[in-house]
Protein backbone atom coordinates (compact mmCIF):
# COMPACT_ATOMS: atom_id res chain seq x y z
CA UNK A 1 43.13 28.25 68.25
CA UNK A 2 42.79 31.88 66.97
CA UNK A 3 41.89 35.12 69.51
CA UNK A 4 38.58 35.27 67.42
CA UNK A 5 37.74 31.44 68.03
CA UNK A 6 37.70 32.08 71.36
CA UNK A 7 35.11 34.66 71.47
CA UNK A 8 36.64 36.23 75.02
CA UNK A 9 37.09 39.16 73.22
CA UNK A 10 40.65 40.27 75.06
CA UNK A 11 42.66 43.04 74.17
CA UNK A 12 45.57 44.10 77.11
CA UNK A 13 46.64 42.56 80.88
CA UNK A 14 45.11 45.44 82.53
CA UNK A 15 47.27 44.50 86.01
CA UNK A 16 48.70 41.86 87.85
CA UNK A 17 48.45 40.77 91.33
CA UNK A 18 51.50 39.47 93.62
CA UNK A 19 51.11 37.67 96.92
CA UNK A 20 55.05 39.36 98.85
CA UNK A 21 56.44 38.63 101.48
CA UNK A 22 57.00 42.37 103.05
CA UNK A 23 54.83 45.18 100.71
CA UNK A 24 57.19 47.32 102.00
CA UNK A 25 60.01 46.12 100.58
CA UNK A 26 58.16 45.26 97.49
CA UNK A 27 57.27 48.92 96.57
CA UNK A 28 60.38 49.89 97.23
CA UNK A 29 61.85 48.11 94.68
CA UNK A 30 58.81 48.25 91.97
CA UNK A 31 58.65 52.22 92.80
CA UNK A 32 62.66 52.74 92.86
CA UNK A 33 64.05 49.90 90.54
CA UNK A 34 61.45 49.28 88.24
CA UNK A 35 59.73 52.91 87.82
CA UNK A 36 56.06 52.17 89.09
CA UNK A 37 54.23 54.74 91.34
CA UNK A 38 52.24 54.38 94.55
CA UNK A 39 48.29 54.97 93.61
CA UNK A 40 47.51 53.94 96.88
CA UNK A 41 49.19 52.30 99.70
CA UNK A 42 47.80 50.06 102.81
CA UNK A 43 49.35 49.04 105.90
CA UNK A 44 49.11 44.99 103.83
CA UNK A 45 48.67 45.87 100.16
CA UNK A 46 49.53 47.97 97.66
CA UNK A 47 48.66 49.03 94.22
CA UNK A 48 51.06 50.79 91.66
CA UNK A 49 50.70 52.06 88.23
CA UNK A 50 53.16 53.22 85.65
CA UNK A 51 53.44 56.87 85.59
CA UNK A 52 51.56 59.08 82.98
CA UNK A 53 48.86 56.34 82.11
CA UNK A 54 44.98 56.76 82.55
CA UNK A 55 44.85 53.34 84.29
CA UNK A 56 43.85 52.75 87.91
CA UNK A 57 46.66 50.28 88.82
CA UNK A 58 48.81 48.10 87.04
CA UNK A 59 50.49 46.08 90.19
CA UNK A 60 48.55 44.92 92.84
CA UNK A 61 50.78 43.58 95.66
CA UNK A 62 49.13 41.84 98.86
CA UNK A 63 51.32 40.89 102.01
CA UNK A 64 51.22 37.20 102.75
CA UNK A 65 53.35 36.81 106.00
CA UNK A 66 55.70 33.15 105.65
CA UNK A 67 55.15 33.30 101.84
CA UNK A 68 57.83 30.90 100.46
CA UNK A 69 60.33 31.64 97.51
CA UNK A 70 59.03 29.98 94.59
CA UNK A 71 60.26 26.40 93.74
CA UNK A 72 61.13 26.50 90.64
CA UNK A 73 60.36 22.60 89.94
CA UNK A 74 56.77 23.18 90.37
CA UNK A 75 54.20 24.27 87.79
CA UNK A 76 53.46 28.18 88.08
CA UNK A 77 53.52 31.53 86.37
CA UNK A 78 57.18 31.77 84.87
CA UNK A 79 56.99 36.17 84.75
CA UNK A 80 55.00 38.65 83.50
CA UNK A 81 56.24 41.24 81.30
CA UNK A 82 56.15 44.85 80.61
CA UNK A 83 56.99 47.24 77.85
CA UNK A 84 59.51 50.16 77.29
CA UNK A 85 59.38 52.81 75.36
CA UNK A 86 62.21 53.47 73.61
CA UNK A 87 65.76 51.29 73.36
CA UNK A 88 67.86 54.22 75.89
CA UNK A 89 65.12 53.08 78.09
CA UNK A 90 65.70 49.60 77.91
CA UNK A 91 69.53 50.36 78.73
CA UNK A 92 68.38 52.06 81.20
CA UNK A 93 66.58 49.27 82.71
CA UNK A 94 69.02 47.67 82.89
CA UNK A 95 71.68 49.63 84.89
CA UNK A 96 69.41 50.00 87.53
CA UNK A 97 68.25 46.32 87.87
CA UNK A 98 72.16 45.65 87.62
CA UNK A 99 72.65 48.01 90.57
CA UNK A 100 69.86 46.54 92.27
CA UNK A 101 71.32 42.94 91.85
CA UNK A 102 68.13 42.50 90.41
CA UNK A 103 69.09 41.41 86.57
CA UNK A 104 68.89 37.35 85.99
CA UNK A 105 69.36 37.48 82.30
CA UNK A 106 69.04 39.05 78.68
CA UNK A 107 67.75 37.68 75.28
CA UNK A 108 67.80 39.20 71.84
CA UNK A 109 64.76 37.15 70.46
CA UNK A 110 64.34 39.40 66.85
CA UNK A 111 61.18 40.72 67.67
CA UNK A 112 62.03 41.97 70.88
CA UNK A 113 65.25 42.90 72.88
CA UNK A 114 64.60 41.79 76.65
CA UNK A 115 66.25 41.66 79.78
CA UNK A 116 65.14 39.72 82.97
CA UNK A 117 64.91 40.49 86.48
CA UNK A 118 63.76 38.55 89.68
CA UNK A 119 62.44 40.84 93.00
CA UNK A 120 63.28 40.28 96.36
CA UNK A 121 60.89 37.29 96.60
CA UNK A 122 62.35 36.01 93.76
CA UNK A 123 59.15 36.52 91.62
CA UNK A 124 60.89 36.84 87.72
CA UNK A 125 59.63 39.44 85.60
CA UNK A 126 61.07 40.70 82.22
CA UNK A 127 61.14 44.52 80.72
CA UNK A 128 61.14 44.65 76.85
CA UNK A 129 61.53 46.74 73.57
CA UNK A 130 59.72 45.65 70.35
CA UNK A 131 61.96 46.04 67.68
CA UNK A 132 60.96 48.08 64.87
CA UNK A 133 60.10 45.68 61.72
CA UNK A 134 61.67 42.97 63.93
CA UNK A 135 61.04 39.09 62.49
CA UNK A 136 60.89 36.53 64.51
CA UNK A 137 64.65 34.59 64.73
CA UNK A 138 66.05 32.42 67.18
CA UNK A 139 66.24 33.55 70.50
CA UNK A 140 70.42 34.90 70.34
CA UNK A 141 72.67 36.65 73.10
CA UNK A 142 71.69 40.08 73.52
CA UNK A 143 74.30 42.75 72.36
CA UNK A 144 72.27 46.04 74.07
CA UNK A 145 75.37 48.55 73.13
CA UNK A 146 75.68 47.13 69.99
CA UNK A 147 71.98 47.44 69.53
CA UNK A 148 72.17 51.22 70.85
CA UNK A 149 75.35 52.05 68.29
CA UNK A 150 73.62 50.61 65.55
CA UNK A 151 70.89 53.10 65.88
CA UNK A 152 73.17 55.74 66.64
CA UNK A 153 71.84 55.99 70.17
CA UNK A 154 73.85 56.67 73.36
CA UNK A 155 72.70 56.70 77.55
CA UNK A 156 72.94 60.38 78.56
């Protein structure tokens, strides 16, 4: 079914909203890991926004006290994902979800270099560069320094 069947008429994910186990914790990580900002903060929720953007929030996150890990073997959202900029920042990214102990996994899928990344309640989410001219290929191993040489690109 095509976007214009529909007749919903949607254009972006404007924000999404996490039940955590300790909002704390979980700005921590989305503000220092991640990037996000605090737009505001609560004593039980709070809502975060990437920097520079005209947008009100783009994370909600809402303190549910005993919230379980997910199970994985039930049906639910799998992750959401967000877009970088440029490929240094993807690398980027990545270093500091790796220092985090954050990073779950990377894919090269030809239209899109991505890596993926699970925060402390173990909710997955995935940060991504669209490749310029990119076609879409079979999801591969992704080679991010090989990616950066190619383009003559180096982390400063």
């Amino acid at each position: 079914m095509s976007a214009t069947a529909t007749g919903t008429g949607l254009k972006r994910l404007q924000h999404l909203v996490l039940w955590v186990s300790n909002v704390q914790r979980s700005v921590r990580f989305y503000c220092d890991v991640v990037g996000f900002e605090v737009q505001r903060l609560y004593p039980n929720a709070a809502f975060l926004k990437i920097p520079g953007t005209p947008d009100d929030h783009h994370l909600g996150l809402f303190e549910q006290t005993g919230v379980a890990r997910p199970d994985e073997r039930v049906a639910r959202m799998y992750h959401s994902a967000w877009e970088v900029g440029d490929l240094v920042d993807l690398a980027r990214a990545r270093e500091r979800l790796a220092e985090a102990g954050a990073l779950v996994g990377s894919s090269d899928h030809g239209v899109s270099l991505s890596l993926y990344a699970k925060d402390p309640d173990g909710l997955e989410f995935e940060i991504f560069w669209t490749v310029p001219g990119g076609t879409s290929a079979r999801t591969t191993e992704l080679d991010l320094e090989g990616e950066l040489a190619r383009r003559g690109l180096a982390l400063s």
